[in-house]
Protein backbone atom coordinates (compact mmCIF):
# COMPACT_ATOMS: atom_id res chain seq x y z
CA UNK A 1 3.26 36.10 -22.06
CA UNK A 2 3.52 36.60 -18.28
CA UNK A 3 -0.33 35.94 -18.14
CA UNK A 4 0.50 32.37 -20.36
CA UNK A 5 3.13 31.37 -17.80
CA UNK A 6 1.11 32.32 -14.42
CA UNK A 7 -2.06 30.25 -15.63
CA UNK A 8 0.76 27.00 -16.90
CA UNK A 9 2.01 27.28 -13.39
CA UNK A 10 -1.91 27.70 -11.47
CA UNK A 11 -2.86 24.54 -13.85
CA UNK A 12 0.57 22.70 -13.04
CA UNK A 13 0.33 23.23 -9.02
CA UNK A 14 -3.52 22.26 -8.88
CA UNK A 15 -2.99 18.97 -10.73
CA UNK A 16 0.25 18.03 -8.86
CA UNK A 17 -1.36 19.21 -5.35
CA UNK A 18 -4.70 17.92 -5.85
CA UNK A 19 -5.73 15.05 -3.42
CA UNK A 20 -6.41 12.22 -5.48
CA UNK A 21 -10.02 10.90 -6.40
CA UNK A 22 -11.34 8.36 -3.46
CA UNK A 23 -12.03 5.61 -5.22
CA UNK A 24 -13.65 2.89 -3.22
CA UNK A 25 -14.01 -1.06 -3.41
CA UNK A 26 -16.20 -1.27 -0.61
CA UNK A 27 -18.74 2.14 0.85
CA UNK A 28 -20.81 0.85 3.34
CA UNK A 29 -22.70 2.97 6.47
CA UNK A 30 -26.06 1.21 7.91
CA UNK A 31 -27.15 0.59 11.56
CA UNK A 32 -24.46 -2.16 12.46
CA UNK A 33 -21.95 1.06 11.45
CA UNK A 34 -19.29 2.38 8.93
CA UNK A 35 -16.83 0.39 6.47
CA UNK A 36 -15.33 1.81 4.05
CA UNK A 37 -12.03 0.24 2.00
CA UNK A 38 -10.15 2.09 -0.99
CA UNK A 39 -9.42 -0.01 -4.56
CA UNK A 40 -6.21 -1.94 -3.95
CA UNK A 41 -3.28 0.12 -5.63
CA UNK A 42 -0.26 -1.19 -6.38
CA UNK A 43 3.36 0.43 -4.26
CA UNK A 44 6.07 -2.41 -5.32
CA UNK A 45 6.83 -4.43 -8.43
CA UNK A 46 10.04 -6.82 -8.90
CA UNK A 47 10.10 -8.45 -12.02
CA UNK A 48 13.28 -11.08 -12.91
CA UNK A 49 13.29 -13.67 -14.66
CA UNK A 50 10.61 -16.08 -14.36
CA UNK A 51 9.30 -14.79 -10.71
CA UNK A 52 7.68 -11.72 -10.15
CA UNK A 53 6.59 -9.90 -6.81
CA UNK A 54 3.71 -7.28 -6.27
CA UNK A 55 2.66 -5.44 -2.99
CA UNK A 56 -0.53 -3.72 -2.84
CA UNK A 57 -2.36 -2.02 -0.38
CA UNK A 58 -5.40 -0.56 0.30
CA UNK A 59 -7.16 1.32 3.44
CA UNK A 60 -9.81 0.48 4.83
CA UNK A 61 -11.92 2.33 7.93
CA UNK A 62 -14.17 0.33 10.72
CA UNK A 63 -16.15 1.85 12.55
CA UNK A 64 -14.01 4.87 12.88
CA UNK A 65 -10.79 3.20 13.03
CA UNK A 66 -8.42 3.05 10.44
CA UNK A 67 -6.22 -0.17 9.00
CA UNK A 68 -3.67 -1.15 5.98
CA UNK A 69 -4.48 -3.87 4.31
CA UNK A 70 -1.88 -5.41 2.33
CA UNK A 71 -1.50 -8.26 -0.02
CA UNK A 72 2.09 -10.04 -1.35
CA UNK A 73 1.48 -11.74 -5.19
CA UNK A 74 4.13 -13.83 -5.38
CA UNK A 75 4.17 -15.95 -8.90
CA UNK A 76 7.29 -17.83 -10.31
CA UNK A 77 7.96 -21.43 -12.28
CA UNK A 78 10.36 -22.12 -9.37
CA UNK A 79 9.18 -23.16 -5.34
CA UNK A 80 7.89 -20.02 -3.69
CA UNK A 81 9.10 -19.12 -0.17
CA UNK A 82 6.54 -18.47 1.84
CA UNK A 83 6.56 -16.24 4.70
CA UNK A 84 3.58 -15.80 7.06
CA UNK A 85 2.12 -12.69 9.21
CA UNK A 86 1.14 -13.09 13.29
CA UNK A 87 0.48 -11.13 16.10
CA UNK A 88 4.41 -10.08 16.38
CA UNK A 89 4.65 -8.91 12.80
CA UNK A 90 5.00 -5.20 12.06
CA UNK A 91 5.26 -2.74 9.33
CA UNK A 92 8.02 0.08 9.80
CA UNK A 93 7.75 2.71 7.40
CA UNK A 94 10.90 5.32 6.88
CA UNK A 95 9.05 8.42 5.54
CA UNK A 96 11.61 11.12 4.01
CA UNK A 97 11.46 13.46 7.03
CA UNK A 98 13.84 11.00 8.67
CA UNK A 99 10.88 9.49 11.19
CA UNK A 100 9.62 5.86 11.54
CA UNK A 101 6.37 4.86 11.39
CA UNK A 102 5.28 1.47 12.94
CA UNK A 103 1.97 -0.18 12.00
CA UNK A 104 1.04 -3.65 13.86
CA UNK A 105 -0.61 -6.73 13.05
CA UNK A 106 -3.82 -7.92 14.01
CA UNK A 107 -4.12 -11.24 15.68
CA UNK A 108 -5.30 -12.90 12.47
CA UNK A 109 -1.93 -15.81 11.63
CA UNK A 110 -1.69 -16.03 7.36
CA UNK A 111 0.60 -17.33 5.88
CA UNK A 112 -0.99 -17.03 2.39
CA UNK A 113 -2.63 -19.38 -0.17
CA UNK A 114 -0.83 -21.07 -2.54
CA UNK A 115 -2.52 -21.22 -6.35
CA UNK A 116 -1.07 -23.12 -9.59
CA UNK A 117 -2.15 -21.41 -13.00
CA UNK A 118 -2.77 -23.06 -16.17
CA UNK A 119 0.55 -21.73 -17.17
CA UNK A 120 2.22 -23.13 -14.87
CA UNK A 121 3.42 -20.58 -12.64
CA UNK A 122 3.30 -21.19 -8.87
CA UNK A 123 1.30 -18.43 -7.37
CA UNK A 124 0.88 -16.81 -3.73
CA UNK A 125 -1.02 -14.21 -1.68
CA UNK A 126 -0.06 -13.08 1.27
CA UNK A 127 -2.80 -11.07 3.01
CA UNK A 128 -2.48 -8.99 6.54
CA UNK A 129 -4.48 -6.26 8.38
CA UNK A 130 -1.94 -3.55 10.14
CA UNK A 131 -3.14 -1.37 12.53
CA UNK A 132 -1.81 2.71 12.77
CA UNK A 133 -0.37 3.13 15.93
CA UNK A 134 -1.93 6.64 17.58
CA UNK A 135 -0.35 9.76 16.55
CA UNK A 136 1.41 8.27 13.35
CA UNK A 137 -1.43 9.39 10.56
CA UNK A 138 -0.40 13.28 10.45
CA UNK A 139 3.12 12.47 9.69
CA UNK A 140 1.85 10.06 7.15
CA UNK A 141 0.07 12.82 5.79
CA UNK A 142 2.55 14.99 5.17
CA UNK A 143 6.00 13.14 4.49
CA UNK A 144 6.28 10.76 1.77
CA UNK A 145 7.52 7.21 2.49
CA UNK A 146 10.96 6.63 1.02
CA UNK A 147 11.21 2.50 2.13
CA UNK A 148 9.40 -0.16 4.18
CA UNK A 149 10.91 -3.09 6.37
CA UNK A 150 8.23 -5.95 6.65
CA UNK A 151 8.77 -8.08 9.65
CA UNK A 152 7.48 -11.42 9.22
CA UNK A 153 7.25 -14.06 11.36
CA UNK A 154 10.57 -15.82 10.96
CA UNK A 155 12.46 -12.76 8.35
CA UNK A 156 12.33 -9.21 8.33
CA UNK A 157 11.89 -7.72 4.11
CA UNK A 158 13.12 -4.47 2.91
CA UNK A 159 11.40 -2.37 0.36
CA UNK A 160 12.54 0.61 -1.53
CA UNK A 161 9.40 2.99 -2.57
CA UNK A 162 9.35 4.85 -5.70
CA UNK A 163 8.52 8.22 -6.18
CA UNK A 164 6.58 6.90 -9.78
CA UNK A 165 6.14 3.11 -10.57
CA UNK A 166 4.43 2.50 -14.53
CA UNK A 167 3.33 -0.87 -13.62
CA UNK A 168 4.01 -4.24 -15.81
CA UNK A 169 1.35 -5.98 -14.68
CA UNK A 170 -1.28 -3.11 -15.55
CA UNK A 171 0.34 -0.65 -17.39
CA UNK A 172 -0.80 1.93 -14.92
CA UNK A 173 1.22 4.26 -13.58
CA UNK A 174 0.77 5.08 -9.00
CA UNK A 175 3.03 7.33 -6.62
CA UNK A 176 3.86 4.76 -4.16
CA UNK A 177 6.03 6.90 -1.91
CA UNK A 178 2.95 9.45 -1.52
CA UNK A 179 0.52 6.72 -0.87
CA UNK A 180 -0.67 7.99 2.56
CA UNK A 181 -0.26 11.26 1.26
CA UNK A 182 -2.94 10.85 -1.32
CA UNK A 183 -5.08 8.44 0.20
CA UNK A 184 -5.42 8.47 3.42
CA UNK A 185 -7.70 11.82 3.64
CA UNK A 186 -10.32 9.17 2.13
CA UNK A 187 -10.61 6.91 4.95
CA UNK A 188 -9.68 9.57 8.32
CA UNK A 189 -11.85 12.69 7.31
């Protein structure tokens, strides 16, 4: 009995511990250099009504130097606000050890690209590169993100992170809130 329950509890701490597969969209290393980018997971999901919103991200690592991509699917019947990333706009991510993290934009002004389906649902896609700010990757590491405030260029969005989120839109289930946690060994080591 005792030898039952100490090999449930190895198998149970290995499979909750274990760093997730790397699973890449992009693996590249030649002479110009090194890109690498992770598949595009899914960390938010508001469904009501007729309108639906989805934030993804994915890393991605240039030439030793490591970015967030994210992308906003925004898809409703009714007009679609958009809101645009600059230069000024910034990612703030409260982690559950009580610190901030702060991730900037690149340079690169988007405000998205707007897309009409056959089913008549406007659609949008906001896309942005964020840069990590030095020292801000080991607490990302280790101390799961409990929300993220998205400053845009003219509002600032607030995001509550789940600890599990079993998708709609894929029936797949992802660990936002240990995003970093699990992913981010695949692009910095």
């Amino acid at each position: 009995m005792k030898l039952l329950l100490f090999s449930i509890i190895i198998l149970l701490s290995t499979t909750l511990f274990a760093q997730k597969p790397c699973d890449y969209s992009v693996n590249v290393k030649d002479s110009i250099g090194t890109y690498k980018e992770t598949k595009s997971a899914i960390v938010h999901e508001f469904i009501f009504g007729n309108t639906s919103k989805y934030v993804f991200f994915a890393l991605a690592l240039t030439d030793e130097m490591p970015t967030l991509t994210i992308q906003i699917l925004q898809k409703s019947k009714d007009f679609l606000k958009v809101n645009c990333f600059n230069k000024n706009s910034r990612i703030f991510f409260q982690l559950e050890n009580g610190k901030v993290i702060t991730l900037i934009a690149s340079d690169q002004e988007n405000c998205g690209a707007p897309i009409k389906d056959d089913l008549g649902f406007n659609n949008r896609i906001l896309s942005g590169t964020f840069m990590f700010l030095k020292g801000t990757l080991e607490d990302l590491q280790t101390s799961a993100v409990s929300s993220m405030r998205i400053k845009f260029t003219t509002e600032t969005k607030d995001y509550i992170f789940k600890k599990i989120l079993v998708s709609e839109m894929d029936k797949k289930t992802y660990l936002p809130s240990n995003y970093f946690i699990d992913f981010l060994p695949c692009v910095i080591n």
